[in-house]
C-alpha atoms as a PDB file:
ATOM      1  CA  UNK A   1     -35.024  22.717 -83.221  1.00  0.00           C
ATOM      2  CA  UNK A   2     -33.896  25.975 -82.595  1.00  0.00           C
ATOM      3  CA  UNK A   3     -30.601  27.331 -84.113  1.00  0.00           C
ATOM      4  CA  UNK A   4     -28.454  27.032 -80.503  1.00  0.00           C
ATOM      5  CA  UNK A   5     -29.849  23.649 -80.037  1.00  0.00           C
ATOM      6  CA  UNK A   6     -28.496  22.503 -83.598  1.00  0.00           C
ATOM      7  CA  UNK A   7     -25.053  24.113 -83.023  1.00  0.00           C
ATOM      8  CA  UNK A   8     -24.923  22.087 -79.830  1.00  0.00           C
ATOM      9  CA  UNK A   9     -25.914  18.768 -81.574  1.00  0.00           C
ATOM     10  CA  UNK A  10     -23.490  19.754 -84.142  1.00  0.00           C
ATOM     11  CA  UNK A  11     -20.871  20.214 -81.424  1.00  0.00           C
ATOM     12  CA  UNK A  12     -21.634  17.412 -79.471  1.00  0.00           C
ATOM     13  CA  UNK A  13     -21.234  14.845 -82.684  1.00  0.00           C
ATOM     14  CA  UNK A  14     -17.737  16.168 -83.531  1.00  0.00           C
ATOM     15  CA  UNK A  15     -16.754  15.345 -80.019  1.00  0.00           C
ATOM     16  CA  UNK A  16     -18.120  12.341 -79.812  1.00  0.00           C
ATOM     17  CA  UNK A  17     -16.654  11.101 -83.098  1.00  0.00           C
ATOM     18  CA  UNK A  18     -13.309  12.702 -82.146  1.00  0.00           C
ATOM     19  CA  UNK A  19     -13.183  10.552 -78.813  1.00  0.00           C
ATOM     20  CA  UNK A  20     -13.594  13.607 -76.133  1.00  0.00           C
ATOM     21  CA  UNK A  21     -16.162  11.257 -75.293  1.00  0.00           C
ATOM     22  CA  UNK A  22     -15.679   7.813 -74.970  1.00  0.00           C
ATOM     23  CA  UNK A  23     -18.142   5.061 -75.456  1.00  0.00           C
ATOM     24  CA  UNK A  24     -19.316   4.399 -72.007  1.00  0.00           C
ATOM     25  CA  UNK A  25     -18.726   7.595 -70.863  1.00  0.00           C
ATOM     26  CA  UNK A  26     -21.611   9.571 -68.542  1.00  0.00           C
ATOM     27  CA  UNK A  27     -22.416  13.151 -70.381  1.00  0.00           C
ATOM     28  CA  UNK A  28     -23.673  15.429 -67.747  1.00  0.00           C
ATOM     29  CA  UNK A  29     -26.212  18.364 -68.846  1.00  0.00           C
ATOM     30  CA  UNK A  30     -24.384  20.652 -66.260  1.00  0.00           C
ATOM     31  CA  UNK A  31     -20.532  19.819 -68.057  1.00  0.00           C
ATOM     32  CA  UNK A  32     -21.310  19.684 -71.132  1.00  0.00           C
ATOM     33  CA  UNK A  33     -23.007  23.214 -70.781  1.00  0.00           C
ATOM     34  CA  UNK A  34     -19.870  24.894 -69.461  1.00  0.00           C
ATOM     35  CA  UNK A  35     -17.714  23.404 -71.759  1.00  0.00           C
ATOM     36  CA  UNK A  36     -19.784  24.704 -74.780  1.00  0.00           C
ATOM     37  CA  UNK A  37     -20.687  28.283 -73.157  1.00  0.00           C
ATOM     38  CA  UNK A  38     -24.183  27.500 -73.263  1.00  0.00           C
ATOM     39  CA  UNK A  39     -27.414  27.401 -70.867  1.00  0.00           C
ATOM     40  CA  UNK A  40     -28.426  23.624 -69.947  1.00  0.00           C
ATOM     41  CA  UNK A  41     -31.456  24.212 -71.941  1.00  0.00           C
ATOM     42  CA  UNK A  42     -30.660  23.611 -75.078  1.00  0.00           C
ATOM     43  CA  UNK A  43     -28.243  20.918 -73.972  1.00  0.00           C
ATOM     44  CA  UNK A  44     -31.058  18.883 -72.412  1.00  0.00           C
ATOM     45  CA  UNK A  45     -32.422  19.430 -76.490  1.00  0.00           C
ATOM     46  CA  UNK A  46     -29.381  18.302 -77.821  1.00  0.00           C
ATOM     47  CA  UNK A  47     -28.976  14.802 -75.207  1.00  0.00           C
ATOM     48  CA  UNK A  48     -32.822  13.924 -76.667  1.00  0.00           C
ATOM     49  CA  UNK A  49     -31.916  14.721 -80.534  1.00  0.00           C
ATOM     50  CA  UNK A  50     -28.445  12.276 -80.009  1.00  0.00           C
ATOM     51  CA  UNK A  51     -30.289  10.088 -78.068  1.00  0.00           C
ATOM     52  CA  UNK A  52     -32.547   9.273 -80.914  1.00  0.00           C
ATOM     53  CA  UNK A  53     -30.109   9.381 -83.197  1.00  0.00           C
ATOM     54  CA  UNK A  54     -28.175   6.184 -81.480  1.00  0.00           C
ATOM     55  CA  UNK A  55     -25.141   8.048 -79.911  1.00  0.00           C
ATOM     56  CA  UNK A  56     -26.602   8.312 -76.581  1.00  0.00           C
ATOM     57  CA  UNK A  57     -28.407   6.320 -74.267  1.00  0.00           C
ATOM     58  CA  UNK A  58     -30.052   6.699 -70.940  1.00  0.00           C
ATOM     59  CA  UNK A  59     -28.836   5.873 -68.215  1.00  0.00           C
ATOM     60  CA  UNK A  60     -30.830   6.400 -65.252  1.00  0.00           C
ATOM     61  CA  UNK A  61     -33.960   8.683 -64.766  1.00  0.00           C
ATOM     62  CA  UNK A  62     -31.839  11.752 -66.030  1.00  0.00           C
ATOM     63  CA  UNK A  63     -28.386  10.991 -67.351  1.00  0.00           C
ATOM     64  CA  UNK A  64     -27.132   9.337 -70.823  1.00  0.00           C
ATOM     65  CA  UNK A  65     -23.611   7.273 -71.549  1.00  0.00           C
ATOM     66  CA  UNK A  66     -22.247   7.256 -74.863  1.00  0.00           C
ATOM     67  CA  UNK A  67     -23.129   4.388 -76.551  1.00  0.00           C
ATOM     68  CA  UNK A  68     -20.585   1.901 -77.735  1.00  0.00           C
ATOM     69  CA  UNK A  69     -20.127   1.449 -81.739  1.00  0.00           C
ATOM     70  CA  UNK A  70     -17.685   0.537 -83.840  1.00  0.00           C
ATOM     71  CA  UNK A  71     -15.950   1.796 -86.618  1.00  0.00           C
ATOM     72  CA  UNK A  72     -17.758  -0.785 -89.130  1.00  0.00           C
ATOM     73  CA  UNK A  73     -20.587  -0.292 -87.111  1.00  0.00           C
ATOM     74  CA  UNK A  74     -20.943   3.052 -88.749  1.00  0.00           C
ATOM     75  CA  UNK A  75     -19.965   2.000 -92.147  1.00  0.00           C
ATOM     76  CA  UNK A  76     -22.428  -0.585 -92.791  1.00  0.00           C
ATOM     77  CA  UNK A  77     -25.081   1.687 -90.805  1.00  0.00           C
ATOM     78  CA  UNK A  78     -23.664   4.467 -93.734  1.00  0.00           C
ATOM     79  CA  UNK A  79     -23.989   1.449 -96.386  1.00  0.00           C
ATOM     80  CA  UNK A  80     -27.593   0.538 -95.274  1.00  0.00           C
ATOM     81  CA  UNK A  81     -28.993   3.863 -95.719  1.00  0.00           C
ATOM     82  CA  UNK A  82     -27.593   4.712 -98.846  1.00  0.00           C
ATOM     83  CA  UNK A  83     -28.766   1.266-100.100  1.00  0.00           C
ATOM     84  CA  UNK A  84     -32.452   2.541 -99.152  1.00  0.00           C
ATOM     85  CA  UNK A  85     -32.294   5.791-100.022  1.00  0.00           C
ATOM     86  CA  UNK A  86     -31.229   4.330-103.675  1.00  0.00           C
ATOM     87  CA  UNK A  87     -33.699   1.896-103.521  1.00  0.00           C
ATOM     88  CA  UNK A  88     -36.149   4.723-102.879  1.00  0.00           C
ATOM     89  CA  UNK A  89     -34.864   7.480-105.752  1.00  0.00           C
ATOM     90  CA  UNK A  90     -34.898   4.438-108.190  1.00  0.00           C
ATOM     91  CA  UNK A  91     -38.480   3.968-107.420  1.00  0.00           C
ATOM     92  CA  UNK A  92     -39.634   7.500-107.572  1.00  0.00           C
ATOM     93  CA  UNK A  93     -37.324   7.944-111.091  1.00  0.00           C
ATOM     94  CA  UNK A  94     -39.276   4.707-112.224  1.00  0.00           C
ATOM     95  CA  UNK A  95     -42.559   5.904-111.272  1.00  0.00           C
ATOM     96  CA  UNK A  96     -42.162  10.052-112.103  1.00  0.00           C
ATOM     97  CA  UNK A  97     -42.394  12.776-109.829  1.00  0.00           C
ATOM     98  CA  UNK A  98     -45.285  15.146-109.323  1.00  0.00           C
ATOM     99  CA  UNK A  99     -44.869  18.756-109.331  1.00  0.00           C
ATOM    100  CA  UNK A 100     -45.277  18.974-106.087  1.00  0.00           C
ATOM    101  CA  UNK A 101     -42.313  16.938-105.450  1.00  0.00           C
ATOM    102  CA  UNK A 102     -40.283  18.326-107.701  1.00  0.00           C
ATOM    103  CA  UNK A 103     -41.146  21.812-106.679  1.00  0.00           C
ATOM    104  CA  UNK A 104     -39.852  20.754-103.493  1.00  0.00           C
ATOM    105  CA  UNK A 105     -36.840  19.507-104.062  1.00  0.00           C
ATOM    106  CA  UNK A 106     -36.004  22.191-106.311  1.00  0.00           C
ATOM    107  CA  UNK A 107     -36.605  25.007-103.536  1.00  0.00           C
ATOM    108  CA  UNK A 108     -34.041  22.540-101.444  1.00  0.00           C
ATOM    109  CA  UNK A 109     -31.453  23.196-104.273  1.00  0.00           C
ATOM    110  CA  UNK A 110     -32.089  26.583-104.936  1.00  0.00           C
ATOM    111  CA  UNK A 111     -31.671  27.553-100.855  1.00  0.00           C
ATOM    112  CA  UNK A 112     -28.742  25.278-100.968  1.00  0.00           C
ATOM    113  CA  UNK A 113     -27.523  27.320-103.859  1.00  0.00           C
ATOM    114  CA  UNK A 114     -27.980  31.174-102.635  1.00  0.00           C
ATOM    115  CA  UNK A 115     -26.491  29.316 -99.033  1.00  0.00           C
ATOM    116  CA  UNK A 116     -22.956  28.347-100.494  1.00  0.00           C
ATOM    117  CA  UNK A 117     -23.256  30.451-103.859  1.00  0.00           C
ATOM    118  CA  UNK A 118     -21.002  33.483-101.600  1.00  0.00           C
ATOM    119  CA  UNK A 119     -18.123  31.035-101.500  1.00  0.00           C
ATOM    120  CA  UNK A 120     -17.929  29.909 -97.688  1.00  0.00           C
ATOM    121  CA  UNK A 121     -18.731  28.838 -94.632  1.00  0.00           C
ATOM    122  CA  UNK A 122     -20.638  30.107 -91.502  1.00  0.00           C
ATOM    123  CA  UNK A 123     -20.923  28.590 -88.211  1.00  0.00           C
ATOM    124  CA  UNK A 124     -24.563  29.781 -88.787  1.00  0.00           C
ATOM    125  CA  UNK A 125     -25.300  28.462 -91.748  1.00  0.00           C
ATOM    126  CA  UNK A 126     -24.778  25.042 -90.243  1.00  0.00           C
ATOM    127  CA  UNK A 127     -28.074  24.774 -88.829  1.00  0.00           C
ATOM    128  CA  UNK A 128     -29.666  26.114 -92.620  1.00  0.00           C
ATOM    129  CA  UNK A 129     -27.465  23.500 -94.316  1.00  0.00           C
ATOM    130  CA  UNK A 130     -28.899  20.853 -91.737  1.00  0.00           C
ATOM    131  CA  UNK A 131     -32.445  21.661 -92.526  1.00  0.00           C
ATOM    132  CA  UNK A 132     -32.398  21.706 -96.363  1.00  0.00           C
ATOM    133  CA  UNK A 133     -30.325  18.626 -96.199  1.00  0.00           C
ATOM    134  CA  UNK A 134     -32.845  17.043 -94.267  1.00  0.00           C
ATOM    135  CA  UNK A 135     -35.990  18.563 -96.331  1.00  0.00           C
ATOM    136  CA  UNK A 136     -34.288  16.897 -99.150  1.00  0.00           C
ATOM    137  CA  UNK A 137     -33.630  14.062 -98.433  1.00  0.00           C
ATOM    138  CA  UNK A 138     -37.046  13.438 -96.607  1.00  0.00           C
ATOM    139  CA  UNK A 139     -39.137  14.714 -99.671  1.00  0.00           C
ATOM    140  CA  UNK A 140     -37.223  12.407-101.962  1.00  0.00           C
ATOM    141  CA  UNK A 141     -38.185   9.165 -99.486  1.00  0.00           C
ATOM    142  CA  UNK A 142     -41.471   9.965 -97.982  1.00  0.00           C
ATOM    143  CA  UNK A 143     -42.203  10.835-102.216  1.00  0.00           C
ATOM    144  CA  UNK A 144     -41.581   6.535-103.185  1.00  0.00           C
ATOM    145  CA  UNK A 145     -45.309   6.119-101.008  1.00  0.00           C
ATOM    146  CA  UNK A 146     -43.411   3.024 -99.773  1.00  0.00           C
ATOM    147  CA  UNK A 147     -43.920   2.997 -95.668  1.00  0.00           C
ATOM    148  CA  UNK A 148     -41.730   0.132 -95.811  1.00  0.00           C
ATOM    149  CA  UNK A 149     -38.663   2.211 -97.128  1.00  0.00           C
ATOM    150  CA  UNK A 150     -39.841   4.863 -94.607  1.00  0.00           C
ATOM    151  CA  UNK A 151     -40.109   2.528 -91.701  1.00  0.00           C
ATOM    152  CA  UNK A 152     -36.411   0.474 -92.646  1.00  0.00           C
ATOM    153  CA  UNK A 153     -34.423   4.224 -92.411  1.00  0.00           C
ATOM    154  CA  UNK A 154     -36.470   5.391 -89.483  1.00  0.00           C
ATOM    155  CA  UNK A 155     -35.064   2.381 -87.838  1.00  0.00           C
ATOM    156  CA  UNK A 156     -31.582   2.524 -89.308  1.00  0.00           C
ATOM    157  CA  UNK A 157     -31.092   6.494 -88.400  1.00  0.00           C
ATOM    158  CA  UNK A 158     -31.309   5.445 -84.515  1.00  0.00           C
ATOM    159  CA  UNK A 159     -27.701   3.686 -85.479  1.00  0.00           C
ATOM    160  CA  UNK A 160     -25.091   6.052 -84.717  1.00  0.00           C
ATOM    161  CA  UNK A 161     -24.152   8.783 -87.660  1.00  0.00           C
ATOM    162  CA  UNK A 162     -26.216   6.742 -89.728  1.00  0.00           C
ATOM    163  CA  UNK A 163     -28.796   9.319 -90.638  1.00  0.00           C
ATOM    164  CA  UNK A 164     -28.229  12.038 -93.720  1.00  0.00           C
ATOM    165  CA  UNK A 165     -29.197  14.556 -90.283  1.00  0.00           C
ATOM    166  CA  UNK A 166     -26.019  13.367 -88.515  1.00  0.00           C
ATOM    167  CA  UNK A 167     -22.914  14.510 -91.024  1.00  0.00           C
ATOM    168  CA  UNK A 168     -20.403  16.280 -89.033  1.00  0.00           C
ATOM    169  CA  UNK A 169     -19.460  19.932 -89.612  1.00  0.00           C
ATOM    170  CA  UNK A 170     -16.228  20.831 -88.519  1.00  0.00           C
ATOM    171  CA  UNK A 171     -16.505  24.405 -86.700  1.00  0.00           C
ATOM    172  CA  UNK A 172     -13.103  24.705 -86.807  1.00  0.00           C
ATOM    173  CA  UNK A 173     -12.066  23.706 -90.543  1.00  0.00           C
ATOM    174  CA  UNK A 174     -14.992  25.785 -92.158  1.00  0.00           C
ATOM    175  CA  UNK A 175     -12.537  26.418 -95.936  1.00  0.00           C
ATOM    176  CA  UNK A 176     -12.868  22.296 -96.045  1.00  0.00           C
ATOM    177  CA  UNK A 177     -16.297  22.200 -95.130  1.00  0.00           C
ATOM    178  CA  UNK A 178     -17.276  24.243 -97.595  1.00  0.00           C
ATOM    179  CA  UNK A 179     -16.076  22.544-100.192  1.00  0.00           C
ATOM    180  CA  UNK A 180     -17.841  19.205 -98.956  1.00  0.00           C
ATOM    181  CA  UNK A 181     -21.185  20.714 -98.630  1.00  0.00           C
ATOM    182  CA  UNK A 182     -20.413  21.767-101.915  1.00  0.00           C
ATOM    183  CA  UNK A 183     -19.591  18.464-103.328  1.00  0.00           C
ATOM    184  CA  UNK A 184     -22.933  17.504-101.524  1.00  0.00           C
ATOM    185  CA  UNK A 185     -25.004  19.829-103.281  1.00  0.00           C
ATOM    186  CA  UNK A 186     -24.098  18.801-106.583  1.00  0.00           C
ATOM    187  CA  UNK A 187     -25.210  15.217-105.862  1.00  0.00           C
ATOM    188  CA  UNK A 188     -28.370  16.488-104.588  1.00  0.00           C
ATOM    189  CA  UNK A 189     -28.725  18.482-107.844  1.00  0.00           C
ATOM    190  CA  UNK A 190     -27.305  15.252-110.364  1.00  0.00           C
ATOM    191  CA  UNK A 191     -29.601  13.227-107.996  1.00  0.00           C
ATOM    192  CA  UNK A 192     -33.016  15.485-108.925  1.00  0.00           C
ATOM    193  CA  UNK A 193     -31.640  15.328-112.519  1.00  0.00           C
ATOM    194  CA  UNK A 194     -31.931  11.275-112.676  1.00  0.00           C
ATOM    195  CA  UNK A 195     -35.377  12.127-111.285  1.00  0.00           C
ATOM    196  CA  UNK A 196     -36.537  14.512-113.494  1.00  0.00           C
ATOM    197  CA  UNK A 197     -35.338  12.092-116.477  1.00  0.00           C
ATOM    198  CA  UNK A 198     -36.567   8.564-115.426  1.00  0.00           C
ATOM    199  CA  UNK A 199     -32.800   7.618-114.941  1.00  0.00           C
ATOM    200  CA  UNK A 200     -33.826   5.309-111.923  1.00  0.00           C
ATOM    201  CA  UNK A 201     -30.651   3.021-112.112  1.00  0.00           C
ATOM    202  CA  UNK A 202     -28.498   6.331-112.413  1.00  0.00           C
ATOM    203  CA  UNK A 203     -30.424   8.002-109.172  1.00  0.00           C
ATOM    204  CA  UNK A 204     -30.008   4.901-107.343  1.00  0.00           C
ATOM    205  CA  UNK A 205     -26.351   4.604-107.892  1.00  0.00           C
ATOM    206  CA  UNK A 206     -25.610   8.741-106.819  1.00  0.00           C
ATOM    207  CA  UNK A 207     -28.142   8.033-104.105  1.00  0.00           C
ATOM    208  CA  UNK A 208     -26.016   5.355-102.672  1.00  0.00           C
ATOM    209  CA  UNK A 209     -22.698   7.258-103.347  1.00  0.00           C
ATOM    210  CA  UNK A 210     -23.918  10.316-101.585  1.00  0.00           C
ATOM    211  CA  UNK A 211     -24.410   8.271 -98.388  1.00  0.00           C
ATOM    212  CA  UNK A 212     -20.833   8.397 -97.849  1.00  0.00           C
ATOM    213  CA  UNK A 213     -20.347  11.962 -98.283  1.00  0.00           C
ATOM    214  CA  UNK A 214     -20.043  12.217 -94.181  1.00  0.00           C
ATOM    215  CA  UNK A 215     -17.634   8.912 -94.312  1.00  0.00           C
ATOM    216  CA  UNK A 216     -15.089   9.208 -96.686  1.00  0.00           C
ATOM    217  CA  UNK A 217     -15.181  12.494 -98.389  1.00  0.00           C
ATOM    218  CA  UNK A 218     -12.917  14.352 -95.805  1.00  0.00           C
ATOM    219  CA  UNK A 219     -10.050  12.489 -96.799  1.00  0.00           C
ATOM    220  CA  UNK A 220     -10.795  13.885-100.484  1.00  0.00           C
ATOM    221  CA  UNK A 221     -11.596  17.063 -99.797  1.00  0.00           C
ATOM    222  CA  UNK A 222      -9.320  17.485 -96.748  1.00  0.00           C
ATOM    223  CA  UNK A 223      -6.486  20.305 -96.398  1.00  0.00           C
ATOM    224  CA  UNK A 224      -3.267  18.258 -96.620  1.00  0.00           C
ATOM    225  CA  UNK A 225      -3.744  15.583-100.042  1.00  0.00           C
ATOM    226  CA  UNK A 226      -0.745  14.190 -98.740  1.00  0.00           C
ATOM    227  CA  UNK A 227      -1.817  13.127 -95.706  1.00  0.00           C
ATOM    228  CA  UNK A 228      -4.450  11.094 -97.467  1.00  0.00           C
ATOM    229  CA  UNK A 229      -3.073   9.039 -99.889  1.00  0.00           C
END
């Protein structure tokens, strides 16, 4: 996916999740384009990537509604996948990780490093964030050997915001951002350091708490602590 097309997926979910649109609601290519600034291109990009990740759906040859979901629909959708991904860093702590693996993974935290090691935010590192996020996280699972695992969060990232792909960046609230994608780097790094010791309980358990890093850690990390308690 090409950086424009991930800015527009990135867009897209924040509306969505901020009700701009509505369950039910027909997305147009032609709308959605003007509203963003954008050429229908990379929209059309966008419609396929939310489409597969549950938050669309067609309807019709050429158009897509916004699929209906719940509030707990997305928190046991969250639950499920961090209850797999666990399940799958407990097995690879338990069985050991190659080099390969963990040279890997360690590239993922090093890039995620130099990325937020200048002390904030980007719209264009977005996008970057995205894709070592995602090379992590895929290294760690397709790394158990277990196609069941694979197969169970293949299924469960077509629920909506249920994938590790499908956190939410808020364009417009970068300073707080930063500080969650910072909060989710050091659980990737305490997560390859359960690895790298056998600690398979220990990976399981950050493994399942980094799930909701998307869910519940803007009301830790958000601007007004007051507002949150």
């Amino acid at each position: 996916m090409s950086r424009s097309s991930s800015d527009i997926v990135n867009s897209l979910r924040k509306l969505i999740s901020d009700g701009h649109y509505c369950p039910g609601e027909r997305v147009a290519e032609l709308h959605v384009a003007e509203k963003l600034g954008v050429s229908r291109t990379p929209v059309r990009l966008a419609f396929r990537t939310l489409e597969q990740e549950g938050l669309l759906q067609r309807a019709g040859k050429r158009g897509y509604v916004v699929r209906e979901f719940t509030e707990e629909d997305v928190q046991i959708a969250v639950e499920v996948r961090g209850a797999l991904e666990g399940l799958a860093a407990r097995r690879l702590a338990e069985r050991g990780m190659s080099e390969e693996v963990a040279k890997r993974l360690l590239e993922c935290l090093h890039q995620g490093e130099e990325l937020l090691g200048k002390g904030y935010l980007t719209v264009d590192d977005i996008a970057t964030w995205s894709d070592i996020n995602r090379r992590f996280h895929g290294t760690l699972v397709a790394s158990t050997g277990s196609q069941v695992i694979q197969d169970a969060i293949n299924k469960n990232n077509h629920l909506p915001f249920a994938s590790a792909d499908s956190i939410i960046i808020d364009t417009e609230a970068l300073d707080s951002e930063y500080h969650k994608l910072r909060m989710a780097q050091m659980h990737h790094r305490l997560v390859y350091q359960a690895l790298n010791h056998g600690e398979g309980a220990r990976a399981e358990m950050l493994m399942r708490e980094h799930a909701y890093i998307g869910l519940r850690y803007v009301e830790l990390l958000g601007v007004d602590p007051i507002a949150t308690e």
